[in-house]
PDB file of N, CA and C in Angstrom:
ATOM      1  N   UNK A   1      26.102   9.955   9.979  1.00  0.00           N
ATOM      2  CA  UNK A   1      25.905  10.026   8.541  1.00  0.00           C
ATOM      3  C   UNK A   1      25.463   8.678   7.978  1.00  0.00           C
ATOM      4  N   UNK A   2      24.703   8.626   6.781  1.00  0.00           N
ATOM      5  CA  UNK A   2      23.982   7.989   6.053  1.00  0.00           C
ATOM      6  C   UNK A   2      22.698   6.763   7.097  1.00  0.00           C
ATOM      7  N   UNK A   3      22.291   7.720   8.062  1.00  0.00           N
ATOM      8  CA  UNK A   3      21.513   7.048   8.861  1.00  0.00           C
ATOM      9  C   UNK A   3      19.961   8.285   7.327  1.00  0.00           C
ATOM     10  N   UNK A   4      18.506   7.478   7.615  1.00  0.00           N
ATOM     11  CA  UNK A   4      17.796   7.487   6.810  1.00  0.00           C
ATOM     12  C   UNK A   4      16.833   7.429   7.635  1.00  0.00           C
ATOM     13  N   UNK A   5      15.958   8.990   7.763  1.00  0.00           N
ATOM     14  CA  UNK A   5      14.232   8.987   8.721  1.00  0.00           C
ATOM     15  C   UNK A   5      13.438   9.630   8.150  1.00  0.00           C
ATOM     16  N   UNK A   6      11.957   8.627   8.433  1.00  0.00           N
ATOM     17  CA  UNK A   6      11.185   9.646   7.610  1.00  0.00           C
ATOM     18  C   UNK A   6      10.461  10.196   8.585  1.00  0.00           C
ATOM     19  N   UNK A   7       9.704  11.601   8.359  1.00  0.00           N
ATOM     20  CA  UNK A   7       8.694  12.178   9.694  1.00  0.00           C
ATOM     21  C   UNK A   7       6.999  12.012   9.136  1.00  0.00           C
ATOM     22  N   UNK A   8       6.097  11.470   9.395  1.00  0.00           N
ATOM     23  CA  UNK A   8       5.265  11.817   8.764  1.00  0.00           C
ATOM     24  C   UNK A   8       4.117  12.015   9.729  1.00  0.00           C
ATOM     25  N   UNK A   9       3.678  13.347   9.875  1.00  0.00           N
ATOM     26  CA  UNK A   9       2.755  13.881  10.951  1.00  0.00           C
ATOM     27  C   UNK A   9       1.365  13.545  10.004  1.00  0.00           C
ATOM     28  N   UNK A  10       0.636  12.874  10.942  1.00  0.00           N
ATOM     29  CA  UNK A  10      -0.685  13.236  10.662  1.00  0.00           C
ATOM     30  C   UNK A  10      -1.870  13.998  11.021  1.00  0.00           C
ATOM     31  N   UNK A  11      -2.631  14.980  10.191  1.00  0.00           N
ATOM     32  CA  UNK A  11      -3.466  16.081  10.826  1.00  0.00           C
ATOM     33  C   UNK A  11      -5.107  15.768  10.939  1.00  0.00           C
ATOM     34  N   UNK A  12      -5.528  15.354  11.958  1.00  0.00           N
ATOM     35  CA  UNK A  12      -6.898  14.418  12.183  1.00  0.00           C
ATOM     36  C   UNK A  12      -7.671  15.863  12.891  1.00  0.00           C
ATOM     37  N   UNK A  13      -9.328  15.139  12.160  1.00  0.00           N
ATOM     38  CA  UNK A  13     -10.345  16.179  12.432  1.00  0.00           C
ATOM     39  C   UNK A  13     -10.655  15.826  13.708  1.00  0.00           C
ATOM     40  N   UNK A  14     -10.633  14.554  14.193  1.00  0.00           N
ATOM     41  CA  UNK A  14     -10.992  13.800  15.654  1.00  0.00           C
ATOM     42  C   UNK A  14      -9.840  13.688  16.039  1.00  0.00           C
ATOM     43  N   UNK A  15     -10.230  12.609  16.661  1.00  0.00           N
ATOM     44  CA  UNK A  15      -9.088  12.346  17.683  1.00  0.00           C
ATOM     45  C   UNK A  15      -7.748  12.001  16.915  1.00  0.00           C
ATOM     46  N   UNK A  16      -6.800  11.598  18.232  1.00  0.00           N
ATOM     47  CA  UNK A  16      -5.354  11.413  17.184  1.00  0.00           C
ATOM     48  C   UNK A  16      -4.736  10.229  17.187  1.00  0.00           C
ATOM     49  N   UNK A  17      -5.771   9.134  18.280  1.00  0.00           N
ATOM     50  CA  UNK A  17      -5.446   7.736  18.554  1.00  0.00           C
ATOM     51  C   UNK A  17      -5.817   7.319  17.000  1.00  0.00           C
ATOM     52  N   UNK A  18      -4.569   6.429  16.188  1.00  0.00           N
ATOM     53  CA  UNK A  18      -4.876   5.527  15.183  1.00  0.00           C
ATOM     54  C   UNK A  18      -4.734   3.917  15.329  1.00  0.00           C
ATOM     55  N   UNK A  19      -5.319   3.247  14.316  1.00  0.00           N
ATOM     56  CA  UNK A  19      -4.993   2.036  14.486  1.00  0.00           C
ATOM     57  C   UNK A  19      -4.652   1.399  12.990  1.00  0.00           C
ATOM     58  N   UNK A  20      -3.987   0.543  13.050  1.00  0.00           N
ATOM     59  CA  UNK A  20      -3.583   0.052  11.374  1.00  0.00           C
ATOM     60  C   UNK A  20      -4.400  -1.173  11.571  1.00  0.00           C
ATOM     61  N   UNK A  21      -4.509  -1.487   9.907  1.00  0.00           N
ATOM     62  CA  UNK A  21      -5.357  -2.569   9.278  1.00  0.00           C
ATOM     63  C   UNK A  21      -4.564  -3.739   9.383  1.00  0.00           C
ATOM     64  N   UNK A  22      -4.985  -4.576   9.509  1.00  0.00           N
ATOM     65  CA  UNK A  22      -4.460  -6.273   9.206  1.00  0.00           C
ATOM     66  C   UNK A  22      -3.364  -6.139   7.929  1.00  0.00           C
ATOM     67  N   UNK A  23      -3.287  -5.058   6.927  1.00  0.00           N
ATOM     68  CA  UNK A  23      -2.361  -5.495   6.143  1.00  0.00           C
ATOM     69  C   UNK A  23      -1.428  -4.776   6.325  1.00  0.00           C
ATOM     70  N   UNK A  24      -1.362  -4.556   7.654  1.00  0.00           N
ATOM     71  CA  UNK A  24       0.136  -3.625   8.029  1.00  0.00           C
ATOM     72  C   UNK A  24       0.612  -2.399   7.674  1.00  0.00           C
ATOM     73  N   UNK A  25      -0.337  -1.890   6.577  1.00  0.00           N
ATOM     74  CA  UNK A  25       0.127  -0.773   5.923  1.00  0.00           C
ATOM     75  C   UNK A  25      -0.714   0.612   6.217  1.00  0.00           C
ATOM     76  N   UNK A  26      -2.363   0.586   6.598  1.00  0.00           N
ATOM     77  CA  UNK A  26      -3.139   1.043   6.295  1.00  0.00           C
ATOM     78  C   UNK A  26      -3.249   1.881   7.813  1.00  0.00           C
ATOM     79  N   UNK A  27      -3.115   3.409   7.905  1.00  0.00           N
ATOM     80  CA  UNK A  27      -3.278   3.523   9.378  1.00  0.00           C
ATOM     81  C   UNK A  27      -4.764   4.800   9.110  1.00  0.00           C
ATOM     82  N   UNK A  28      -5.923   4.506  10.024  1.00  0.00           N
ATOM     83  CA  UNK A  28      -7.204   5.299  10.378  1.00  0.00           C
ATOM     84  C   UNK A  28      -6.982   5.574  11.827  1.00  0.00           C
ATOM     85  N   UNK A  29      -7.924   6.762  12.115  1.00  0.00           N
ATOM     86  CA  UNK A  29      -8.200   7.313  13.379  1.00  0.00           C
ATOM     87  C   UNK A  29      -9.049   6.086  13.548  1.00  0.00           C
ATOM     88  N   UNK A  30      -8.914   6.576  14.521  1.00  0.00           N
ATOM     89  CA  UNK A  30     -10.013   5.531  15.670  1.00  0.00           C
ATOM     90  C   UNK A  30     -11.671   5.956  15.387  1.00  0.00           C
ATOM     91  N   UNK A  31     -12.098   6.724  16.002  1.00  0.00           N
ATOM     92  CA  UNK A  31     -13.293   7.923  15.363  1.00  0.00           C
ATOM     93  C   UNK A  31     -13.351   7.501  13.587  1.00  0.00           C
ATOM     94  N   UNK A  32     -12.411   7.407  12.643  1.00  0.00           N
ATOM     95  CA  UNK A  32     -12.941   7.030  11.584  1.00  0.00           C
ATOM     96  C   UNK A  32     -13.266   8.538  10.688  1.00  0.00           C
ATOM     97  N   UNK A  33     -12.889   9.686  11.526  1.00  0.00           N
ATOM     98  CA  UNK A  33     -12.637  10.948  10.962  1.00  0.00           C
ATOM     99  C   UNK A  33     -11.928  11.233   9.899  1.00  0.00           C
ATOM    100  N   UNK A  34     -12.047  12.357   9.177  1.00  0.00           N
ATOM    101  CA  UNK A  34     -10.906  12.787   8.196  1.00  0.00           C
ATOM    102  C   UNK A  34      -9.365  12.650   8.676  1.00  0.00           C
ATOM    103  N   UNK A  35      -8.527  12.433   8.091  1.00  0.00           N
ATOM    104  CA  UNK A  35      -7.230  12.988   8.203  1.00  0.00           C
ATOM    105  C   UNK A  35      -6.443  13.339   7.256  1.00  0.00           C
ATOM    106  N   UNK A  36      -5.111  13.690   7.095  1.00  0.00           N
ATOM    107  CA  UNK A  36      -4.185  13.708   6.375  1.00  0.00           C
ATOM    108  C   UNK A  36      -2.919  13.591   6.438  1.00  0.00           C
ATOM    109  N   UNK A  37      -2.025  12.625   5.947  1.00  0.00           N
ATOM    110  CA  UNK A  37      -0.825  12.389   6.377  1.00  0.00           C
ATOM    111  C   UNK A  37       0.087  12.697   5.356  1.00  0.00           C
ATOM    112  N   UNK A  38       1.259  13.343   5.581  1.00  0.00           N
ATOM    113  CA  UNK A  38       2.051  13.478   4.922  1.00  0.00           C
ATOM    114  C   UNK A  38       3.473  12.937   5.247  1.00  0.00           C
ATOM    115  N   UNK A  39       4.291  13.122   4.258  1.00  0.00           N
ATOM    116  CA  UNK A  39       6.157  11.951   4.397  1.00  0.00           C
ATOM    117  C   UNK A  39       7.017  12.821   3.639  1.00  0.00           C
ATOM    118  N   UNK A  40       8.200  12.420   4.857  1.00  0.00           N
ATOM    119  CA  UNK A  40       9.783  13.454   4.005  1.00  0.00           C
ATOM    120  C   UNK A  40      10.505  12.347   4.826  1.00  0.00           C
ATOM    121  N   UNK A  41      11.279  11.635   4.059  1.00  0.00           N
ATOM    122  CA  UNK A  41      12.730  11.061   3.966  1.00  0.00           C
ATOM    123  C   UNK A  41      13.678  11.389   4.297  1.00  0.00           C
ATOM    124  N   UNK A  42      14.497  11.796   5.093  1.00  0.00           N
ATOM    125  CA  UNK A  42      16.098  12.412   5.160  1.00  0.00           C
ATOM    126  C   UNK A  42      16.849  11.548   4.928  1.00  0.00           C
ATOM    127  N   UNK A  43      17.658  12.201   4.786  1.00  0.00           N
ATOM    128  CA  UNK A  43      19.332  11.139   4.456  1.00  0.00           C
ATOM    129  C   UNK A  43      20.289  11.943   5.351  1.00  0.00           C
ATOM    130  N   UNK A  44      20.728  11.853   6.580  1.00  0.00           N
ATOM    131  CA  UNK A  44      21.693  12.756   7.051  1.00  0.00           C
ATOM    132  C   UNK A  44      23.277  12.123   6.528  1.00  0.00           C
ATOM    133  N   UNK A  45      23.736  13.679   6.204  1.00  0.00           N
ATOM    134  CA  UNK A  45      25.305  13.457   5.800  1.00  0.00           C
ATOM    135  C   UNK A  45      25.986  14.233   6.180  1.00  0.00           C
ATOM    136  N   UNK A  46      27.247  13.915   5.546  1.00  0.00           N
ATOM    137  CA  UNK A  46      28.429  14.777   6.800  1.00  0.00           C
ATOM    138  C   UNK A  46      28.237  15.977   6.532  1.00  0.00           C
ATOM    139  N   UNK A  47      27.535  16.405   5.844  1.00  0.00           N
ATOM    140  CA  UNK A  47      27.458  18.546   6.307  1.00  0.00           C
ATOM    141  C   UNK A  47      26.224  18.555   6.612  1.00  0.00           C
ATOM    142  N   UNK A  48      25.160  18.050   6.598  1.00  0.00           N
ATOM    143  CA  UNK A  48      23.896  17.992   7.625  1.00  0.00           C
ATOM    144  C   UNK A  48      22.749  17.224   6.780  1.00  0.00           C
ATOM    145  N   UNK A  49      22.183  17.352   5.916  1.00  0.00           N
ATOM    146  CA  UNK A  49      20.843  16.720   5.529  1.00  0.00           C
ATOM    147  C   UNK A  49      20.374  16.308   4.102  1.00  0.00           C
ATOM    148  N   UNK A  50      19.598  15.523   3.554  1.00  0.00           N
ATOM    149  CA  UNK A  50      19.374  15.775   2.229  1.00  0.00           C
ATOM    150  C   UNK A  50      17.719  15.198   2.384  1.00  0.00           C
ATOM    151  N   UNK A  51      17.257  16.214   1.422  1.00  0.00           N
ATOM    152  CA  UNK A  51      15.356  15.489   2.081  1.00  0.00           C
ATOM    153  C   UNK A  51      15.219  14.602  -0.033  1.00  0.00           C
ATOM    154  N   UNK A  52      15.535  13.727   0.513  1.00  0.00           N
ATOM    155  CA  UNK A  52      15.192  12.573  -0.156  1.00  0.00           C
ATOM    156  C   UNK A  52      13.711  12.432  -0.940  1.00  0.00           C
ATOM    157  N   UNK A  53      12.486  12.717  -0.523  1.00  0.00           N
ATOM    158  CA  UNK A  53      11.480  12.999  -0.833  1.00  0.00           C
ATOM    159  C   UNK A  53      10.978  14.702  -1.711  1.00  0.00           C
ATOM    160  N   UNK A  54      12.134  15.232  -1.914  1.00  0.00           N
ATOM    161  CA  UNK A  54      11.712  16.759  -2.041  1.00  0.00           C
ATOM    162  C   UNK A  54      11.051  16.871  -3.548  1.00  0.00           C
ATOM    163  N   UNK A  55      10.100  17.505  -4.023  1.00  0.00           N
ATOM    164  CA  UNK A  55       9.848  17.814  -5.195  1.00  0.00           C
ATOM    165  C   UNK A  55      10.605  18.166  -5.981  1.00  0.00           C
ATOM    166  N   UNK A  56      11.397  17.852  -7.336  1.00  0.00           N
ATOM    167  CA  UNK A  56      12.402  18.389  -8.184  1.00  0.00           C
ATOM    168  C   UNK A  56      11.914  19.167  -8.692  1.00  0.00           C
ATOM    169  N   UNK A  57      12.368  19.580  -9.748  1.00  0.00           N
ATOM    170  CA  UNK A  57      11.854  21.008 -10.740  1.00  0.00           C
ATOM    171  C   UNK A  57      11.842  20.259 -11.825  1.00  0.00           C
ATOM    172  N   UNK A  58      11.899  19.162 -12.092  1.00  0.00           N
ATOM    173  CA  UNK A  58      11.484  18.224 -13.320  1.00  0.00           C
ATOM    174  C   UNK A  58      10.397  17.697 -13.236  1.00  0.00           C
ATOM    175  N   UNK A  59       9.408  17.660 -11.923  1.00  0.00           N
ATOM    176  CA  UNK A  59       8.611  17.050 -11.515  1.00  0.00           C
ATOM    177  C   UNK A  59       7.343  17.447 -11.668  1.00  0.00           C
ATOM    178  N   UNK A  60       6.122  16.904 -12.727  1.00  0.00           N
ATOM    179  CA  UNK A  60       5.034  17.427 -12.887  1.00  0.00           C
ATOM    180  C   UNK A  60       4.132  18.358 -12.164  1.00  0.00           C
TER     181      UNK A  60
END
C-alpha cells in the first residue's frame, strides 16, 4: 500500500523501438511514425487500487 505506478502504453503506426530527446521528456519512434500514448496513475491501497488519473464527473 501507498506504493504509486503509472502504465502508459504506446500505440505506433511503425515500429515500437523509441528514443527520447535531449530534454528527457520527449519520447518518438525511431521511424518518426505516428503514435499515441496514453497515462493512468495508481495508488495501490489496502483494499486494492485507486486510478489517480481517472476523469471526474466535474471534469469538462
Amino acid at each position: 500500500p501507498g506504493h504509486v505506478f503509472t502504465i502508459e502504453p504506446m500505440i505506433n503506426e511503425g515500429v515500437h523501438q523509441d528514443e527520447t530527446w535531449p530534454d528527457n521528456w520527449t519520447a518518438v519512434t525511431r521511424d518518426g511514425k505516428r503514435s499515441a500514448q496514453f497515462e493512468h496513475m495508481l495508488l495501490v491501497t489496502e483494499t486494492g487500487c485507486e486510478v489517480l488519473s481517472r476523469r471526474l464527473e466535474t471534469s469538462p
